[in-house]
C-alpha atoms as a PDB file:
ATOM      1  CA  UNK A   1     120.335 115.248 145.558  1.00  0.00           C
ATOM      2  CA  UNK A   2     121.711 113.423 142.506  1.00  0.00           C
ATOM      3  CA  UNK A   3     122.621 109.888 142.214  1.00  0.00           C
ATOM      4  CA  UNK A   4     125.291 110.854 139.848  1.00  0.00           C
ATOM      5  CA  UNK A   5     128.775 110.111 141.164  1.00  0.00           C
ATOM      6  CA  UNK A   6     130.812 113.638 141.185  1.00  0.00           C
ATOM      7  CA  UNK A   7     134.350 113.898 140.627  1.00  0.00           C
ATOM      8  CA  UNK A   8     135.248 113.710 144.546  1.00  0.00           C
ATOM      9  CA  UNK A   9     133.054 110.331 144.987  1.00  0.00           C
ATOM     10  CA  UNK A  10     135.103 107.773 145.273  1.00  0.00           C
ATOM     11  CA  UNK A  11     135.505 104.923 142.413  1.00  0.00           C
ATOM     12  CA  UNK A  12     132.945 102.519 142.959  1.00  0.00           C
ATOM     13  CA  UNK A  13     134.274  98.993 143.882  1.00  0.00           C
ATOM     14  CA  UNK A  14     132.327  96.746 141.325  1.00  0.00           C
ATOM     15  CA  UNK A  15     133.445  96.863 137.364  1.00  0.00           C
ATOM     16  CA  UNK A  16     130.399  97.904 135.896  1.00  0.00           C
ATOM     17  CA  UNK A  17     129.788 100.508 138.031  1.00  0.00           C
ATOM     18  CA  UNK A  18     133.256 101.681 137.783  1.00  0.00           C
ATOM     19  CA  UNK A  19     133.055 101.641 133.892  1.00  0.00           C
ATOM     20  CA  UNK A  20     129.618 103.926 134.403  1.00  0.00           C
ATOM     21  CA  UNK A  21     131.484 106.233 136.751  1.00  0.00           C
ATOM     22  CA  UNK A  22     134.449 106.475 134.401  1.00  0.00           C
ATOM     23  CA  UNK A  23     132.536 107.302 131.401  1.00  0.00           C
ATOM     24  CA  UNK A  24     130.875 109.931 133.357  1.00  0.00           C
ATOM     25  CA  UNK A  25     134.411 111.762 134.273  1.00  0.00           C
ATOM     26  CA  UNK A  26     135.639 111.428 130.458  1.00  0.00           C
ATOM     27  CA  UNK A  27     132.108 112.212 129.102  1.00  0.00           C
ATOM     28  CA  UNK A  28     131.999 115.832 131.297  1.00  0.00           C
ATOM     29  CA  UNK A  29     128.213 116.678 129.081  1.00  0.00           C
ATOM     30  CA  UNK A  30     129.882 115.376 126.024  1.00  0.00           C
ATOM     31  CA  UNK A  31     128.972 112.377 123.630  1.00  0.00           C
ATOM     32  CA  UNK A  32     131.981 111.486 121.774  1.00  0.00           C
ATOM     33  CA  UNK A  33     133.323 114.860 121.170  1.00  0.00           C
ATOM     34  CA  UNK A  34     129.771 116.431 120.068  1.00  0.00           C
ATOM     35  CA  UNK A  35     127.665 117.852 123.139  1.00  0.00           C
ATOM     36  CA  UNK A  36     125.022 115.877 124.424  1.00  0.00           C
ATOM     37  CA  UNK A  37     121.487 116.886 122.648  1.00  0.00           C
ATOM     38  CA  UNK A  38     118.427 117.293 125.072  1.00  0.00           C
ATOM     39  CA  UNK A  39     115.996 118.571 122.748  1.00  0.00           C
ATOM     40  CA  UNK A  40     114.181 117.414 119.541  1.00  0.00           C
ATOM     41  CA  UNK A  41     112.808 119.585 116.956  1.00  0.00           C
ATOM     42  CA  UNK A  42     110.839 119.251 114.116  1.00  0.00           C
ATOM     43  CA  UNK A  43     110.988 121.681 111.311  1.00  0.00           C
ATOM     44  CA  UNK A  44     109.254 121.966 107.632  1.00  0.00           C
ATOM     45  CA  UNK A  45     111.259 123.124 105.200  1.00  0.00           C
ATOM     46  CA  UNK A  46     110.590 124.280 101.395  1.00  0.00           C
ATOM     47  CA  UNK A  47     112.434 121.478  98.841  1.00  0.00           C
ATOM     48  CA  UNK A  48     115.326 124.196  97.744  1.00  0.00           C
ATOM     49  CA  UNK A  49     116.323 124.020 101.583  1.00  0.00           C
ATOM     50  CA  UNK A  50     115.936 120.651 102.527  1.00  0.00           C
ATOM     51  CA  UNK A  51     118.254 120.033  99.390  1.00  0.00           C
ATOM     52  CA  UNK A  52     120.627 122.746 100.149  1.00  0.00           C
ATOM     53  CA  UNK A  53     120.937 120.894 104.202  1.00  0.00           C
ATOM     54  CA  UNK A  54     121.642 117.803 102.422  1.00  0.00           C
ATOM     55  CA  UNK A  55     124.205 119.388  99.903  1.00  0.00           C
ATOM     56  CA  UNK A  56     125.982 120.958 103.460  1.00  0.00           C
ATOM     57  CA  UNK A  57     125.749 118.282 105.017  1.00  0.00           C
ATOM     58  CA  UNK A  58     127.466 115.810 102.898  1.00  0.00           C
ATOM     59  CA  UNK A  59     129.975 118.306 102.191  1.00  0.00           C
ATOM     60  CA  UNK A  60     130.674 118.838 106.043  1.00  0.00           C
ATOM     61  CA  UNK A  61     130.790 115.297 106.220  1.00  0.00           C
ATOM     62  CA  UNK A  62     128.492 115.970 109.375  1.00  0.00           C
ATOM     63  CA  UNK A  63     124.800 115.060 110.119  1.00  0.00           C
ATOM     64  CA  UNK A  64     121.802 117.865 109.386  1.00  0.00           C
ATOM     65  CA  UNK A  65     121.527 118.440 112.671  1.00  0.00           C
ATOM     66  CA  UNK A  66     125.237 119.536 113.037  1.00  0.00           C
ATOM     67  CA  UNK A  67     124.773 121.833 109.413  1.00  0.00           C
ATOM     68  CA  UNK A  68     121.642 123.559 111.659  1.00  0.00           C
ATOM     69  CA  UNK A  69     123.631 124.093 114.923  1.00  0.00           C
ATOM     70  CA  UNK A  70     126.821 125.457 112.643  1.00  0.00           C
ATOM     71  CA  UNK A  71     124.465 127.494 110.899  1.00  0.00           C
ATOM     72  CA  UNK A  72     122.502 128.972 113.707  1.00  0.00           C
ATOM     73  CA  UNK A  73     125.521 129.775 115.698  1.00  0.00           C
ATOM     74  CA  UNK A  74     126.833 131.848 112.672  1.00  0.00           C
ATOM     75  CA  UNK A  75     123.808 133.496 112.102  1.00  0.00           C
ATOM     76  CA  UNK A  76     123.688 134.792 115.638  1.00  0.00           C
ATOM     77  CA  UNK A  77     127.503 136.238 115.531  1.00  0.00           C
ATOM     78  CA  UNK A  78     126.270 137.717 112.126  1.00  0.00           C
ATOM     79  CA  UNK A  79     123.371 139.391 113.826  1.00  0.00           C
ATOM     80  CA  UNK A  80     125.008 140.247 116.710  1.00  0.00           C
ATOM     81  CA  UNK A  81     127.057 142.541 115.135  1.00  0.00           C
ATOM     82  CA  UNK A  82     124.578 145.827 114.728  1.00  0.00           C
ATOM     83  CA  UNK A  83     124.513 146.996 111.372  1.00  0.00           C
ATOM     84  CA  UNK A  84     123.858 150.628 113.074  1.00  0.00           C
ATOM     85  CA  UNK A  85     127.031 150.979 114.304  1.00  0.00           C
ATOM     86  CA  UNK A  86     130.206 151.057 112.161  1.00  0.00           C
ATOM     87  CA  UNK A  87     131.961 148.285 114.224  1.00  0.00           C
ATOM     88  CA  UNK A  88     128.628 146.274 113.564  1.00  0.00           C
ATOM     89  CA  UNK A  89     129.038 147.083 109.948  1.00  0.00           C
ATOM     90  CA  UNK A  90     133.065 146.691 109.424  1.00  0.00           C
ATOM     91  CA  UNK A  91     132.538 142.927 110.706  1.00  0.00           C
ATOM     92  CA  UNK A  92     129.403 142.255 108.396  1.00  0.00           C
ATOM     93  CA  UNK A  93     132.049 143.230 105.998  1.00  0.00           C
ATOM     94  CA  UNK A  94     134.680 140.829 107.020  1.00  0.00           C
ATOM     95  CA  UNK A  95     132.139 137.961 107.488  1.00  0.00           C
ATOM     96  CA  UNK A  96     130.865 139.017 103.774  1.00  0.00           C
ATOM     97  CA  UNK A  97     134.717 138.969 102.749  1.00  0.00           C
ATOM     98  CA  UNK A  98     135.148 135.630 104.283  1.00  0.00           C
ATOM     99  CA  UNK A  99     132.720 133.838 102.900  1.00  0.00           C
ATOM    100  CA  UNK A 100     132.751 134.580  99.661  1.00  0.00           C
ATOM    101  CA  UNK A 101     136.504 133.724  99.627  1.00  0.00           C
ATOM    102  CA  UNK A 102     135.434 130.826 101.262  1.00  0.00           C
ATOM    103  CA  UNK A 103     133.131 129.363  98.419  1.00  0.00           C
ATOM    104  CA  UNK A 104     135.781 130.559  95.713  1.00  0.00           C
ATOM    105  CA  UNK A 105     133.367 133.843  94.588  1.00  0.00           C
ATOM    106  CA  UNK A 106     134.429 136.085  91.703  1.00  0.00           C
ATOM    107  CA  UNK A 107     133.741 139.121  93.898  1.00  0.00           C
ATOM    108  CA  UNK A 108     133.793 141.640  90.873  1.00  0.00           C
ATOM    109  CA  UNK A 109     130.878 139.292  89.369  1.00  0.00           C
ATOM    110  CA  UNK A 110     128.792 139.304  92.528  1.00  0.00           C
ATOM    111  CA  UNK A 111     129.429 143.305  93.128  1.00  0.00           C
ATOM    112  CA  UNK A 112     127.948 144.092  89.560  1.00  0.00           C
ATOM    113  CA  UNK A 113     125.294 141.280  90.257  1.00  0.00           C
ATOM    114  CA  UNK A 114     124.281 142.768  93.440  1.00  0.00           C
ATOM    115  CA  UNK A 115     124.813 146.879  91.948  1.00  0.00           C
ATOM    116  CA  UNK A 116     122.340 145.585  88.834  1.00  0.00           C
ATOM    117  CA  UNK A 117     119.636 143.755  90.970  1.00  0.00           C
ATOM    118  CA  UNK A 118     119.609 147.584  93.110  1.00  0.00           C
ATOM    119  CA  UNK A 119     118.169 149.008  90.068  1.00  0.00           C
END
């Protein structure tokens, strides 16, 4: 059994203890608002990427390891939605939509970008 106090333990009686056990029931897997990390990882990245993370990054005003999670959590809604079916492929469209809105994209531009590099 855990020596963690649960939420029906009573308050412990000295300060420090109670501080620990307080921090516990406000905490609830959290670190200040972010989730509590349990695992490292160690990736190598090409320069163009490791710049592009750093770019993100200070734009997000978050750390690189925040830009990562962000970014792998939107990859797997991206890929979760099958581009076999045509609900899989009418939100591949919307996410498509949305971000180039999002980073102010002359979408006219990118369609005759994209139509030319198809030939």
């Amino acid at each position: 059994m855990s020596d963690l106090p649960t939420p029906l333990t009573p308050a412990p009686a000295n300060s420090f203890s109670l501080r620990i056990f307080l921090d516990f029931l406000k905490c609830n897997g959290m670190n200040n608002g972010m989730p509590t990390m349990t695992h490292r990882t160690t990736f190598a990245l090409d320069e163009d990427t490791a710049q592009r993370l750093k770019r993100l990054a200070a734009r997000w005003n978050v750390s690189q390891a925040e830009v990562v999670r962000r970014s792998v959590k939107q990859a797997e809604k991206t890929a979760s939605a099958s581009p076999n079916d045509i609900q899989g492929r009418i939100e591949i469209a919307r996410q498509l939509r949305a971000s180039l809105k999002e980073r102010n994209v002359d979408v006219t531009a990118w369609i005759a970008t994209a139509h030319d590099s198809r030939r």
